[in-house]
PDB file of N, CA and C in Angstrom:
ATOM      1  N   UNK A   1     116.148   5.181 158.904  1.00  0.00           N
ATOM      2  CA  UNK A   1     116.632   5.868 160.080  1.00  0.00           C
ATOM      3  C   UNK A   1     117.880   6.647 159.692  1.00  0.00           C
ATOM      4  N   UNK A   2     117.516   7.698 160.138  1.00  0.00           N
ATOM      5  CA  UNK A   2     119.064   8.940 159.445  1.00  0.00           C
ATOM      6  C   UNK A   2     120.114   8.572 160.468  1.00  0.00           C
ATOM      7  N   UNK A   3     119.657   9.112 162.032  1.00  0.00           N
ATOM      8  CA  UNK A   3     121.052   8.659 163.353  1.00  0.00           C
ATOM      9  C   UNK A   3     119.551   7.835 164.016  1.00  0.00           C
ATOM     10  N   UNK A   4     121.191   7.967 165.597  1.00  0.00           N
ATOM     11  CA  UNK A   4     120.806   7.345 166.767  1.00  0.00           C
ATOM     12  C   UNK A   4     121.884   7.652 167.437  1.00  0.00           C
ATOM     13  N   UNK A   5     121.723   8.080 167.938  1.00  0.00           N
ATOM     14  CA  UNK A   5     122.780   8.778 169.194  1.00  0.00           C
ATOM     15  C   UNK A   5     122.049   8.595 170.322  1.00  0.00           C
ATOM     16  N   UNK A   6     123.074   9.108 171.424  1.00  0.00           N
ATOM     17  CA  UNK A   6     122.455   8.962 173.050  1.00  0.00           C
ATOM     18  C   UNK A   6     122.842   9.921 173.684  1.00  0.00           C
ATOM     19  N   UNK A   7     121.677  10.296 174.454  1.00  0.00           N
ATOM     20  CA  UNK A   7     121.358  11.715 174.867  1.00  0.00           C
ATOM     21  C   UNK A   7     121.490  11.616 176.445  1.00  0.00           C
ATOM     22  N   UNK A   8     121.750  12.533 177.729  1.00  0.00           N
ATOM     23  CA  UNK A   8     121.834  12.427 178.916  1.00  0.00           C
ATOM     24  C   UNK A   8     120.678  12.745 179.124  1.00  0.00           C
ATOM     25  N   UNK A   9     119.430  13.061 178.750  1.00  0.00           N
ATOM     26  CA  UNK A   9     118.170  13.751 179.196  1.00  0.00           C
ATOM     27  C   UNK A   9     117.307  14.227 178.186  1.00  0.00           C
ATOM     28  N   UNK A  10     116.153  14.068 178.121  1.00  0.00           N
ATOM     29  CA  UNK A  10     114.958  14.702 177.557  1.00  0.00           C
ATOM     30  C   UNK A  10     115.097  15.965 176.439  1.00  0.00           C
ATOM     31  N   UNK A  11     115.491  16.858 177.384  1.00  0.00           N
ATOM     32  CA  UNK A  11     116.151  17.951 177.078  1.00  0.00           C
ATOM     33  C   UNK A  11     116.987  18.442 175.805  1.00  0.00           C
ATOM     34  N   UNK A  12     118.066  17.724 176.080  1.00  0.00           N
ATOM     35  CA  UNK A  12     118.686  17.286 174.773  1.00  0.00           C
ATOM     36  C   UNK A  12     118.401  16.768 173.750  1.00  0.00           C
ATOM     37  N   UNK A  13     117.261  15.944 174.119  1.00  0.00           N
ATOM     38  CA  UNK A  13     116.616  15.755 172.702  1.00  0.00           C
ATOM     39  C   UNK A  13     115.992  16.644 171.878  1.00  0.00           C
ATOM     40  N   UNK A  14     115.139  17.682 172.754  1.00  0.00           N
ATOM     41  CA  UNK A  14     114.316  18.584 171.882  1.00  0.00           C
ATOM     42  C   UNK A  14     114.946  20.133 171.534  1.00  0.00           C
ATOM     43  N   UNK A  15     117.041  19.800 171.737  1.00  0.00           N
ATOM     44  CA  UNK A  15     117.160  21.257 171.782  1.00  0.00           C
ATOM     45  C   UNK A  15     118.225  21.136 170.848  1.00  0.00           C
ATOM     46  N   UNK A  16     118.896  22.068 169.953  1.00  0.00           N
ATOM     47  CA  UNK A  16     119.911  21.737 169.236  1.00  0.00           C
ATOM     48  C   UNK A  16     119.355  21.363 167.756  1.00  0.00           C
ATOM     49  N   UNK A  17     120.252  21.544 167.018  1.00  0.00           N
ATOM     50  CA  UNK A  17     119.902  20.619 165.642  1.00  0.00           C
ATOM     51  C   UNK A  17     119.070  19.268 165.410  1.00  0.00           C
ATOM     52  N   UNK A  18     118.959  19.008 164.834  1.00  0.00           N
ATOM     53  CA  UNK A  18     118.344  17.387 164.529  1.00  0.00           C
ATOM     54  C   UNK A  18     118.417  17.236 163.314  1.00  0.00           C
ATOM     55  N   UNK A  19     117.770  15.757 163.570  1.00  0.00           N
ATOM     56  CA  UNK A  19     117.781  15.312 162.153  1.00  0.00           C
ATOM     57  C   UNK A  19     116.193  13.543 161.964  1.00  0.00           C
ATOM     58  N   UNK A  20     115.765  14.385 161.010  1.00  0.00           N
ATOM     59  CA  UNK A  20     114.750  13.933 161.371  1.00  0.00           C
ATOM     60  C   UNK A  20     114.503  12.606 159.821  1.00  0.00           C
ATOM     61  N   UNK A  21     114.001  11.104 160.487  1.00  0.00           N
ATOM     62  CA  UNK A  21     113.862  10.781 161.818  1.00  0.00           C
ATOM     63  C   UNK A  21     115.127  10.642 162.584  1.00  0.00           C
ATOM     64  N   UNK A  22     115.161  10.359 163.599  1.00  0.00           N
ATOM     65  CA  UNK A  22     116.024   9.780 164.888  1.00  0.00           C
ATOM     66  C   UNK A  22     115.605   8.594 165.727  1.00  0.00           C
ATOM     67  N   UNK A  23     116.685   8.147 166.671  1.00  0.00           N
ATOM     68  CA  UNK A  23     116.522   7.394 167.727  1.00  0.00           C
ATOM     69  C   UNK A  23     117.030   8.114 168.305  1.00  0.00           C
ATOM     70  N   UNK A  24     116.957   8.313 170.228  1.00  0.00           N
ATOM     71  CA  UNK A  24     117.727   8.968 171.048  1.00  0.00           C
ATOM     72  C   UNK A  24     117.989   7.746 172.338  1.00  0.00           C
ATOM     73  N   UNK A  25     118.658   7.928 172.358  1.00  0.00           N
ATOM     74  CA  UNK A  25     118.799   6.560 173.773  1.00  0.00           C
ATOM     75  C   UNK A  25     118.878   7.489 174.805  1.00  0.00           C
ATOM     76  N   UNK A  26     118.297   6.991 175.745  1.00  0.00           N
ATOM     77  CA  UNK A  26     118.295   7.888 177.198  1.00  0.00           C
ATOM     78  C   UNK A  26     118.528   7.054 178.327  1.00  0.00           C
ATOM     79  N   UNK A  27     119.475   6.576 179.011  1.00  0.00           N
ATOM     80  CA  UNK A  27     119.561   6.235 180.457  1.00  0.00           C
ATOM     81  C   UNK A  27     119.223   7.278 181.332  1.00  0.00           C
ATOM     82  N   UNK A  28     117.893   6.316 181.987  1.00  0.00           N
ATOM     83  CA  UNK A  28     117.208   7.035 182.926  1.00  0.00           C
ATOM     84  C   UNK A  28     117.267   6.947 184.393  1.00  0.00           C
ATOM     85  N   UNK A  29     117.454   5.952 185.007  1.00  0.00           N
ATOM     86  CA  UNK A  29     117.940   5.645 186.183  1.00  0.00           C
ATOM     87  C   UNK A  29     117.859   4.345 186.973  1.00  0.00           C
ATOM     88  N   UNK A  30     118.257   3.939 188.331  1.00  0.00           N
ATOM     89  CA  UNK A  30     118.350   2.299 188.458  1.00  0.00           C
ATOM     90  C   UNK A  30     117.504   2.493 189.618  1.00  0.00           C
ATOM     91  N   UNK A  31     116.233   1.952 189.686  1.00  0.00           N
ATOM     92  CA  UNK A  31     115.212   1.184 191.178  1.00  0.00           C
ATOM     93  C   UNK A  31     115.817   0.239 191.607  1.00  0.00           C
ATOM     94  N   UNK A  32     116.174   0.329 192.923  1.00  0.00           N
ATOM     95  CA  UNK A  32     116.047  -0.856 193.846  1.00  0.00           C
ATOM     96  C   UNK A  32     114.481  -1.227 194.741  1.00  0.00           C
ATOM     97  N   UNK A  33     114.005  -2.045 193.991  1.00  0.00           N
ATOM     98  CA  UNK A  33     112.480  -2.759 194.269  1.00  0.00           C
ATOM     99  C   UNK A  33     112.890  -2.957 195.896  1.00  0.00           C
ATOM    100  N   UNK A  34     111.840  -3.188 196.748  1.00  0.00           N
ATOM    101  CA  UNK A  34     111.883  -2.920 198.190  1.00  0.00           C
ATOM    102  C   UNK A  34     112.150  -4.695 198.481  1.00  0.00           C
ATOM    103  N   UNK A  35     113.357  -5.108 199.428  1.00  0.00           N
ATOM    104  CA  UNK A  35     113.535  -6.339 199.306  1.00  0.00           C
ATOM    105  C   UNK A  35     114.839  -6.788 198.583  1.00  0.00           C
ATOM    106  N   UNK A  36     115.445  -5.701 198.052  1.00  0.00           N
ATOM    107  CA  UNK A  36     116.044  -6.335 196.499  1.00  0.00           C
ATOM    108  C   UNK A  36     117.223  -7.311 196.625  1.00  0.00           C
ATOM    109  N   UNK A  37     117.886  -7.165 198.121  1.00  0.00           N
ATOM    110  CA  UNK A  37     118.648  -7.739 198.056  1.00  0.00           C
ATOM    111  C   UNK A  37     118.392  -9.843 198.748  1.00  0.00           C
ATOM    112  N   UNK A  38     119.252 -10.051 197.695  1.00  0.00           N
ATOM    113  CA  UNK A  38     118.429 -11.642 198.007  1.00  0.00           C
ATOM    114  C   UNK A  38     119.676 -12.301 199.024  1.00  0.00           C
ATOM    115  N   UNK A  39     119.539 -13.585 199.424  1.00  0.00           N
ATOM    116  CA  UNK A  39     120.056 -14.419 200.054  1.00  0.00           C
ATOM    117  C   UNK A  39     121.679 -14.830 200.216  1.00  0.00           C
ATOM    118  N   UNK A  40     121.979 -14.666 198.564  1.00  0.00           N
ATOM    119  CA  UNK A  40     123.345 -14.912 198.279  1.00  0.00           C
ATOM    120  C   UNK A  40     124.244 -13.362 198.344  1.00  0.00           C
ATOM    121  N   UNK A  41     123.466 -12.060 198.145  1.00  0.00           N
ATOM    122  CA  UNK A  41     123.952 -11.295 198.836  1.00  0.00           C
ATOM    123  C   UNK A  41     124.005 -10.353 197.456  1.00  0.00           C
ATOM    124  N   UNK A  42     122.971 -10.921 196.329  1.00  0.00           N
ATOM    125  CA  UNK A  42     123.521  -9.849 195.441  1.00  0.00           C
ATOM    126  C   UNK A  42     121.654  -9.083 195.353  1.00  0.00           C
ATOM    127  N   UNK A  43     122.202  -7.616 195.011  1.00  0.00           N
ATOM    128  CA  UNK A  43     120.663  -6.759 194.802  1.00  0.00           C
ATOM    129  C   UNK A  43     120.420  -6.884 192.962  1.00  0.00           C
ATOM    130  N   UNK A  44     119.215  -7.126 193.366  1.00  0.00           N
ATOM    131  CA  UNK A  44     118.253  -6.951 192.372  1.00  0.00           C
ATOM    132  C   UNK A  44     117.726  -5.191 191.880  1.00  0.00           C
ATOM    133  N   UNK A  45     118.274  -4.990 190.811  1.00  0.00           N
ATOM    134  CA  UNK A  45     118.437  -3.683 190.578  1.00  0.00           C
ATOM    135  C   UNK A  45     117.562  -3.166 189.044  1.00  0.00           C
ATOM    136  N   UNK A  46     116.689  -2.540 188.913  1.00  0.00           N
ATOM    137  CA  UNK A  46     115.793  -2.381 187.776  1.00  0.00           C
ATOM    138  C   UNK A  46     116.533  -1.429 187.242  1.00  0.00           C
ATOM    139  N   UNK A  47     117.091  -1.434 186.083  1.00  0.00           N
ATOM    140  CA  UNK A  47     117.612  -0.235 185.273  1.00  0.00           C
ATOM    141  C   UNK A  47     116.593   0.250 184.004  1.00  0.00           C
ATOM    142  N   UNK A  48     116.212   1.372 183.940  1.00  0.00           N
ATOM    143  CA  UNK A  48     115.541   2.297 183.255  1.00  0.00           C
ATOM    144  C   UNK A  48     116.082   2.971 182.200  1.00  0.00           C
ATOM    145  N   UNK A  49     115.641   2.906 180.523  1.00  0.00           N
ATOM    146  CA  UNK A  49     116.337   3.205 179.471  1.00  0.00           C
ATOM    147  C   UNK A  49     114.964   3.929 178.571  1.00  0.00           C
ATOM    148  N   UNK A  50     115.356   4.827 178.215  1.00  0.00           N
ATOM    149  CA  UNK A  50     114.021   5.428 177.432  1.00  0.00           C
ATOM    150  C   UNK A  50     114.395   5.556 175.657  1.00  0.00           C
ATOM    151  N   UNK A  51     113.883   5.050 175.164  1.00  0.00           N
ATOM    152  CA  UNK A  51     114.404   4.987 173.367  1.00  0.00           C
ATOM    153  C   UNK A  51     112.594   6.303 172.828  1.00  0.00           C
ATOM    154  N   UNK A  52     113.759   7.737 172.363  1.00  0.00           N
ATOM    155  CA  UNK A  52     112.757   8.583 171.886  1.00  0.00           C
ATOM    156  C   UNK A  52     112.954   8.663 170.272  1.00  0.00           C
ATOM    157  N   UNK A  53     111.734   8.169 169.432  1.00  0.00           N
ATOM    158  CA  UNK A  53     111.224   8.578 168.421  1.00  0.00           C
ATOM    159  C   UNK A  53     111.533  10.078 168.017  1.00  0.00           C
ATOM    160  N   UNK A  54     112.255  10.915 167.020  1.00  0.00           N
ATOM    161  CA  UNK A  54     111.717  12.164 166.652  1.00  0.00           C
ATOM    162  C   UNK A  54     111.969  12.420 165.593  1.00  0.00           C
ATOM    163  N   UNK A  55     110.749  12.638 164.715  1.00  0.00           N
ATOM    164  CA  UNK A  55     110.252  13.100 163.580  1.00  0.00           C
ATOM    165  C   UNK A  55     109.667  14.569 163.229  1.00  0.00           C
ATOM    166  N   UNK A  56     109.909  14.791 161.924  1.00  0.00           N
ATOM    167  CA  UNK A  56     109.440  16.217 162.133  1.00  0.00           C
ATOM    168  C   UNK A  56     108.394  16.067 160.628  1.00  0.00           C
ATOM    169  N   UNK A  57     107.592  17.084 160.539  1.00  0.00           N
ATOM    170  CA  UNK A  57     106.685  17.158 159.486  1.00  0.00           C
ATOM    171  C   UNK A  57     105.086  17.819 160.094  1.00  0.00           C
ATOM    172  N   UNK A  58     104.009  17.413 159.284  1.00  0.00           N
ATOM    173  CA  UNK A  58     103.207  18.533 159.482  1.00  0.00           C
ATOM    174  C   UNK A  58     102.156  17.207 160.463  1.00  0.00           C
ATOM    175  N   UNK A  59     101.142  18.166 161.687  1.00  0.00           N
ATOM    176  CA  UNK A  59     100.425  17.139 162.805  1.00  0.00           C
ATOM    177  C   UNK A  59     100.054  15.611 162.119  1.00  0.00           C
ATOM    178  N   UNK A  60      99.780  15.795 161.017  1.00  0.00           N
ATOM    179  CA  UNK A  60      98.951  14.684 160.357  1.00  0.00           C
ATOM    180  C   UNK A  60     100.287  13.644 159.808  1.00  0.00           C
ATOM    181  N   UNK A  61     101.363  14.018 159.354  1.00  0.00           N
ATOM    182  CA  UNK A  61     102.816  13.149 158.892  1.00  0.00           C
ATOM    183  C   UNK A  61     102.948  12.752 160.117  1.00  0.00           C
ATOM    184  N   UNK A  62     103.262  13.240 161.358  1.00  0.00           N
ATOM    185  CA  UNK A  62     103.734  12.944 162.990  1.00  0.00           C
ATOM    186  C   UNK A  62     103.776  11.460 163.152  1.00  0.00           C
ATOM    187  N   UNK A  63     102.070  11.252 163.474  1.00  0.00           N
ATOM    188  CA  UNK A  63     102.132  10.039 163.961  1.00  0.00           C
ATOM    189  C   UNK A  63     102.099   8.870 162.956  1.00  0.00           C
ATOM    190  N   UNK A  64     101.994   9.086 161.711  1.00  0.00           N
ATOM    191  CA  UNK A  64     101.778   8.079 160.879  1.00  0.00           C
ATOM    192  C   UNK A  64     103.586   7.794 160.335  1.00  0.00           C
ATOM    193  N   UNK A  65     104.369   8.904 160.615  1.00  0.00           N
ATOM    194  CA  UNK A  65     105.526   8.470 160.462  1.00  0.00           C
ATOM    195  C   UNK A  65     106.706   7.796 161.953  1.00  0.00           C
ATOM    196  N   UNK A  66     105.864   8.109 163.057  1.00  0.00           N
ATOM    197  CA  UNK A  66     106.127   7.566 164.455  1.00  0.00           C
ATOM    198  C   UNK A  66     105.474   6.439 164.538  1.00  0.00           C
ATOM    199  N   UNK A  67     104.960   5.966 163.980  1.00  0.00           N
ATOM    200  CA  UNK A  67     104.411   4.678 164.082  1.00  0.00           C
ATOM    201  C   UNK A  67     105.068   3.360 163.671  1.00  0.00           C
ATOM    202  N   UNK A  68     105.518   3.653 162.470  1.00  0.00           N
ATOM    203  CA  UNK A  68     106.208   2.764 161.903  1.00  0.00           C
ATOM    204  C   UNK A  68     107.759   2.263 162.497  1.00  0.00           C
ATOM    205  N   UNK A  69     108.358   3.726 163.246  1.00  0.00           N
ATOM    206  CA  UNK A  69     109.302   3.482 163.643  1.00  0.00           C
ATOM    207  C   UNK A  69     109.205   3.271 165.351  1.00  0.00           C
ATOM    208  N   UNK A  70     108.088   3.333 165.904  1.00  0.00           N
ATOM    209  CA  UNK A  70     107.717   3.184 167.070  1.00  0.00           C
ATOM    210  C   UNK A  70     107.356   1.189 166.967  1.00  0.00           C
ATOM    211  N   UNK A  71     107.127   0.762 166.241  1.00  0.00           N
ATOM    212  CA  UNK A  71     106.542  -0.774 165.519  1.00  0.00           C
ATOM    213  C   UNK A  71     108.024  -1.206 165.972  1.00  0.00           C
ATOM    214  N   UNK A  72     108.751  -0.581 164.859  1.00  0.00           N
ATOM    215  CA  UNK A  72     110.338  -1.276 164.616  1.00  0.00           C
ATOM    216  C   UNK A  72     110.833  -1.420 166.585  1.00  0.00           C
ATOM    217  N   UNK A  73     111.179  -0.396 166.912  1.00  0.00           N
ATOM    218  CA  UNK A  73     111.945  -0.090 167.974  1.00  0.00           C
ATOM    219  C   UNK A  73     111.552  -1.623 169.021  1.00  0.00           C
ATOM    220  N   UNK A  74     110.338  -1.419 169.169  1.00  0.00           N
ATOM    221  CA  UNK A  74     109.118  -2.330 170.040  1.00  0.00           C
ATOM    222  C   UNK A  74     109.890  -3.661 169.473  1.00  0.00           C
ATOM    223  N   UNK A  75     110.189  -4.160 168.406  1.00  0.00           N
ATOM    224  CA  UNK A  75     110.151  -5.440 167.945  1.00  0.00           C
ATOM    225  C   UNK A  75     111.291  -5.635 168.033  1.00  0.00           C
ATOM    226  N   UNK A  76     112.273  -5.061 168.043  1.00  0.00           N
ATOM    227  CA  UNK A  76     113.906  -5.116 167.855  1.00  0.00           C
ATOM    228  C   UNK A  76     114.155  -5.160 169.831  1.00  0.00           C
ATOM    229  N   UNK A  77     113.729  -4.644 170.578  1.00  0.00           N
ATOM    230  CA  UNK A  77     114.004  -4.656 171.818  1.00  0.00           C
ATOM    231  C   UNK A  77     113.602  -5.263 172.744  1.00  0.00           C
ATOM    232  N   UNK A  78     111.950  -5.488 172.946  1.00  0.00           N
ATOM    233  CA  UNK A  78     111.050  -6.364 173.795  1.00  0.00           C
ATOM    234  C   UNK A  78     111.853  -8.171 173.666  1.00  0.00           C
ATOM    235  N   UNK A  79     112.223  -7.877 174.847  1.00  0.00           N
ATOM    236  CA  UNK A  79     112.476  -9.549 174.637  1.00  0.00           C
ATOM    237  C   UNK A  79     113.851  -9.323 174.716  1.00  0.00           C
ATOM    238  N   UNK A  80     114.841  -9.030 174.104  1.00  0.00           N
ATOM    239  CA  UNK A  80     116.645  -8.922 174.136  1.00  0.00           C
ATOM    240  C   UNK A  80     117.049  -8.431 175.295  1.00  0.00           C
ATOM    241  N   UNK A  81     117.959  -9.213 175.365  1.00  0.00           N
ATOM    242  CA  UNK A  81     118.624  -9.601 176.457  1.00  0.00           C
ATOM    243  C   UNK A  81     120.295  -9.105 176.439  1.00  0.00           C
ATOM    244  N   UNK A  82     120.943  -7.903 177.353  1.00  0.00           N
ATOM    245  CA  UNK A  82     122.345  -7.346 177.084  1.00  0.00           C
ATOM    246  C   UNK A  82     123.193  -8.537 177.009  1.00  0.00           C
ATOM    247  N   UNK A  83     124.850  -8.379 176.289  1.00  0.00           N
ATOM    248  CA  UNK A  83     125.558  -9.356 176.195  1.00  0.00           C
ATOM    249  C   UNK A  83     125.634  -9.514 177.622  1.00  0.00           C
ATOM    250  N   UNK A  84     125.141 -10.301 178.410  1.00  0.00           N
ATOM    251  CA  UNK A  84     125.671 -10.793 180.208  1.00  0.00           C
ATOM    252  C   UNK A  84     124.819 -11.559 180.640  1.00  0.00           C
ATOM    253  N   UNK A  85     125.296 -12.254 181.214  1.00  0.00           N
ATOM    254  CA  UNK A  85     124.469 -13.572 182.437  1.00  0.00           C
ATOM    255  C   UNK A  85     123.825 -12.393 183.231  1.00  0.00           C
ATOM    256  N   UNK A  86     124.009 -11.424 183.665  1.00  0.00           N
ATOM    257  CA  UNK A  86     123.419 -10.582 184.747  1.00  0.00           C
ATOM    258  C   UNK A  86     121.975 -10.125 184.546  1.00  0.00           C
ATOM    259  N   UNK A  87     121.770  -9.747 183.249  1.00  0.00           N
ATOM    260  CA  UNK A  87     120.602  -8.947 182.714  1.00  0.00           C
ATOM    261  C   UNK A  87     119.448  -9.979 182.272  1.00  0.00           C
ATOM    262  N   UNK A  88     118.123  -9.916 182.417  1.00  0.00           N
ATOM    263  CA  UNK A  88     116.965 -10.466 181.871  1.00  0.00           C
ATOM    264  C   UNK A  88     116.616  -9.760 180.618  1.00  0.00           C
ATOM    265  N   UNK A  89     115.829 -10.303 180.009  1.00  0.00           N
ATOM    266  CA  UNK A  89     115.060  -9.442 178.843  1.00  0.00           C
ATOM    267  C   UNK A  89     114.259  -8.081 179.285  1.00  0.00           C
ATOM    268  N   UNK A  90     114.888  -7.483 178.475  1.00  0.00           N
ATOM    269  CA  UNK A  90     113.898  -6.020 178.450  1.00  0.00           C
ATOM    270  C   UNK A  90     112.450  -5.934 178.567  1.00  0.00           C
ATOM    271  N   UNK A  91     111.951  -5.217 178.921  1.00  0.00           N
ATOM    272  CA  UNK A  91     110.433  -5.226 179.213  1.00  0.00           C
ATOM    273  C   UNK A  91     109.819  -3.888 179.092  1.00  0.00           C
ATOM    274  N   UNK A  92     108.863  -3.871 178.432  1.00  0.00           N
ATOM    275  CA  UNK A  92     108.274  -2.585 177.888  1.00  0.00           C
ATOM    276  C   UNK A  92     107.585  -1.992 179.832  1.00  0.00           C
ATOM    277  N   UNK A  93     107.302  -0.564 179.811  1.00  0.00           N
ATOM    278  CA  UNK A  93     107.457   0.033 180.995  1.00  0.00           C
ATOM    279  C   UNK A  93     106.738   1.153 180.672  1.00  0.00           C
ATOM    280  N   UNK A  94     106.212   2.354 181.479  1.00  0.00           N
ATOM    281  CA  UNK A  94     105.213   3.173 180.982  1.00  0.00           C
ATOM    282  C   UNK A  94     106.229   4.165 180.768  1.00  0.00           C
ATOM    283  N   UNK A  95     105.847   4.817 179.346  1.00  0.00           N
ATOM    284  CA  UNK A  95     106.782   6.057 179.288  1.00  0.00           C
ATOM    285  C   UNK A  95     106.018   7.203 179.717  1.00  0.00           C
ATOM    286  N   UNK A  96     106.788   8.723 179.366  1.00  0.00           N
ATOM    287  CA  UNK A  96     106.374  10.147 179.556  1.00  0.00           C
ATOM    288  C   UNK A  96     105.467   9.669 178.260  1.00  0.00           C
ATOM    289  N   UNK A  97     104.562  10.988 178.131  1.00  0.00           N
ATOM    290  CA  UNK A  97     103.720  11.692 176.977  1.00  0.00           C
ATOM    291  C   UNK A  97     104.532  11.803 175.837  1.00  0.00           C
ATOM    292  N   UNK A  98     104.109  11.761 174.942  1.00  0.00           N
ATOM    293  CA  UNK A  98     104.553  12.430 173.653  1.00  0.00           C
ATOM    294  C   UNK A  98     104.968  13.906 173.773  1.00  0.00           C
ATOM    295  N   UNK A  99     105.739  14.602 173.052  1.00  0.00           N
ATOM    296  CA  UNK A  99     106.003  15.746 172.896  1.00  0.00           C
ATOM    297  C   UNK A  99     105.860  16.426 171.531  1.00  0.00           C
ATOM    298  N   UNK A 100     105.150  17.660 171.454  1.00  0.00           N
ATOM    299  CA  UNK A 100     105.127  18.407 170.421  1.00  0.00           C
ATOM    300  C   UNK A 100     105.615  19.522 170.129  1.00  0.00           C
ATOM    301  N   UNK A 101     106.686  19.743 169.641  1.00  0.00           N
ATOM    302  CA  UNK A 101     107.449  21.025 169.726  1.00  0.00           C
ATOM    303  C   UNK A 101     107.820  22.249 168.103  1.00  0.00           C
ATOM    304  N   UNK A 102     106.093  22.892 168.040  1.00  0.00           N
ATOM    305  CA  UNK A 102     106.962  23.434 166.359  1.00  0.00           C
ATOM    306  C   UNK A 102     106.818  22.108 165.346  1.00  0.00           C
ATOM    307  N   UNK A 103     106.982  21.952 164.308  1.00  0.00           N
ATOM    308  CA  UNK A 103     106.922  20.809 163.755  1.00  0.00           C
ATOM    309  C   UNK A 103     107.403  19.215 163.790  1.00  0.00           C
ATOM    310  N   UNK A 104     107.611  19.379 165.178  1.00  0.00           N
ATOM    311  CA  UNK A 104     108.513  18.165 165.310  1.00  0.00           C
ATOM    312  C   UNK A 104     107.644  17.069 166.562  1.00  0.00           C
ATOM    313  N   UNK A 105     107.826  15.978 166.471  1.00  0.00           N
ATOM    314  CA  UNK A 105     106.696  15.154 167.768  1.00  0.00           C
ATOM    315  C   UNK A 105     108.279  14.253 168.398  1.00  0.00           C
ATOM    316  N   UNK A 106     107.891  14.366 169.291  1.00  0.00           N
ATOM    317  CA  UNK A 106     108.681  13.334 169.981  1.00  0.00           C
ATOM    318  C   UNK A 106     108.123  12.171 171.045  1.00  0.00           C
ATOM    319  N   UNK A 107     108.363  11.238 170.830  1.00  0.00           N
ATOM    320  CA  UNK A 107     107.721   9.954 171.173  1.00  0.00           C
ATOM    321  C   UNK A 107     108.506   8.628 171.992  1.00  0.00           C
ATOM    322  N   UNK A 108     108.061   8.853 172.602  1.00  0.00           N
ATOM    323  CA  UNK A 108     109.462   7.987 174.038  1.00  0.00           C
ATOM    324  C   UNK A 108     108.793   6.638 174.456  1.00  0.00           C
ATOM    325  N   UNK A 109     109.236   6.011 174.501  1.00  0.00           N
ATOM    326  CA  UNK A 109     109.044   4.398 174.751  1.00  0.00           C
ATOM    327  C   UNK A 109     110.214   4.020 175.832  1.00  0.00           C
ATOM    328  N   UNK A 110     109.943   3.392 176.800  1.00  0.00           N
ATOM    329  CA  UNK A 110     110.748   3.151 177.680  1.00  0.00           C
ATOM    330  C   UNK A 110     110.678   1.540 178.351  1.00  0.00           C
ATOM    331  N   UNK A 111     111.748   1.241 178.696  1.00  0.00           N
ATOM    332  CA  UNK A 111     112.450  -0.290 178.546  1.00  0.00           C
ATOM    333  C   UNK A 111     112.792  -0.367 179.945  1.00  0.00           C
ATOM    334  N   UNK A 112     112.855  -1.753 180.718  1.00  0.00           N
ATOM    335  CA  UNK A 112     113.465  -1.968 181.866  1.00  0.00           C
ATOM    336  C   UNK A 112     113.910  -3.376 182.165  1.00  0.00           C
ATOM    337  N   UNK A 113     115.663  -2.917 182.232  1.00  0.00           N
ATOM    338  CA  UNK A 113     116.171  -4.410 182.691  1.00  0.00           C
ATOM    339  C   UNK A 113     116.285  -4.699 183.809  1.00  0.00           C
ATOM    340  N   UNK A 114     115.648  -5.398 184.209  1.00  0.00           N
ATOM    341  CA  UNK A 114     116.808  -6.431 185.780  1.00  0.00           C
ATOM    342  C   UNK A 114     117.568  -6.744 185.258  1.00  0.00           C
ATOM    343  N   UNK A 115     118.696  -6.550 186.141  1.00  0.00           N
ATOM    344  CA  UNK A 115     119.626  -7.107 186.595  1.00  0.00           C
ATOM    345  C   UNK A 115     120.401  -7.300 188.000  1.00  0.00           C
ATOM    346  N   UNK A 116     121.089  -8.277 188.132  1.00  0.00           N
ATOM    347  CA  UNK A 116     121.600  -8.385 189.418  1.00  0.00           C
ATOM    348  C   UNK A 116     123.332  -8.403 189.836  1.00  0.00           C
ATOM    349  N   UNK A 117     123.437  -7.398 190.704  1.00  0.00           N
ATOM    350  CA  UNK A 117     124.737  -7.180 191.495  1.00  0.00           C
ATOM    351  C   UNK A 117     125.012  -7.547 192.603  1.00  0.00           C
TER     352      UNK A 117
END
């Protein structure tokens, strides 16, 4: 892995320099599930995090080099839990499509914690 930086949006990932491969961290936004708030008075709040893959090389390098690092990401995150009593384990979540831009693929996997406030 060359970086990993964190990006405000999609956008930013596919515009500007790079450096290929990458991680991009993306905070995406917080659901309140219908109900959320419980008894003792705190809400149950789903926070949304998108971790994008981007590699560059020719259609056939793409996915065979997104794979490996799409493997890693999956195994290092599913299951971990932020430093806090507040947060549950991460949980894999449906991402966007892949992106193909010019020689480059971008590949988004997206994560969701509960937590409670």
């Amino acid at each position: 892995m060359r970086q990993i930086a964190l990006r405000g949006e999609m956008n930013d990932v596919t515009s500007g320099e790079q450096i290929s491969p990458s991680l991009y961290v993306i905070y995406v936004r917080d659901l309140l599930p219908s109900g959320s708030q419980s008894m003792d008075g705190m809400n149950h709040i789903v926070q949304q995090w998108m971790v994008v893959v981007a590699v560059q090389g020719s259609p056939d390098q793409l996915i065979d080099k997104a794979g490996q690092l799409l493997a890693g990401v999956r195994d290092a995150l599913l299951g971990w839990t932020p430093d806090t009593a507040l947060y549950d384990p991460l949980q894999a979540a449906t991402p966007p499509a892949a992106m193909y831009l010019s020689d480059w693929g971008y590949f988004p996997l997206m994560f969701n914690a509960d937590f409670y406030a």
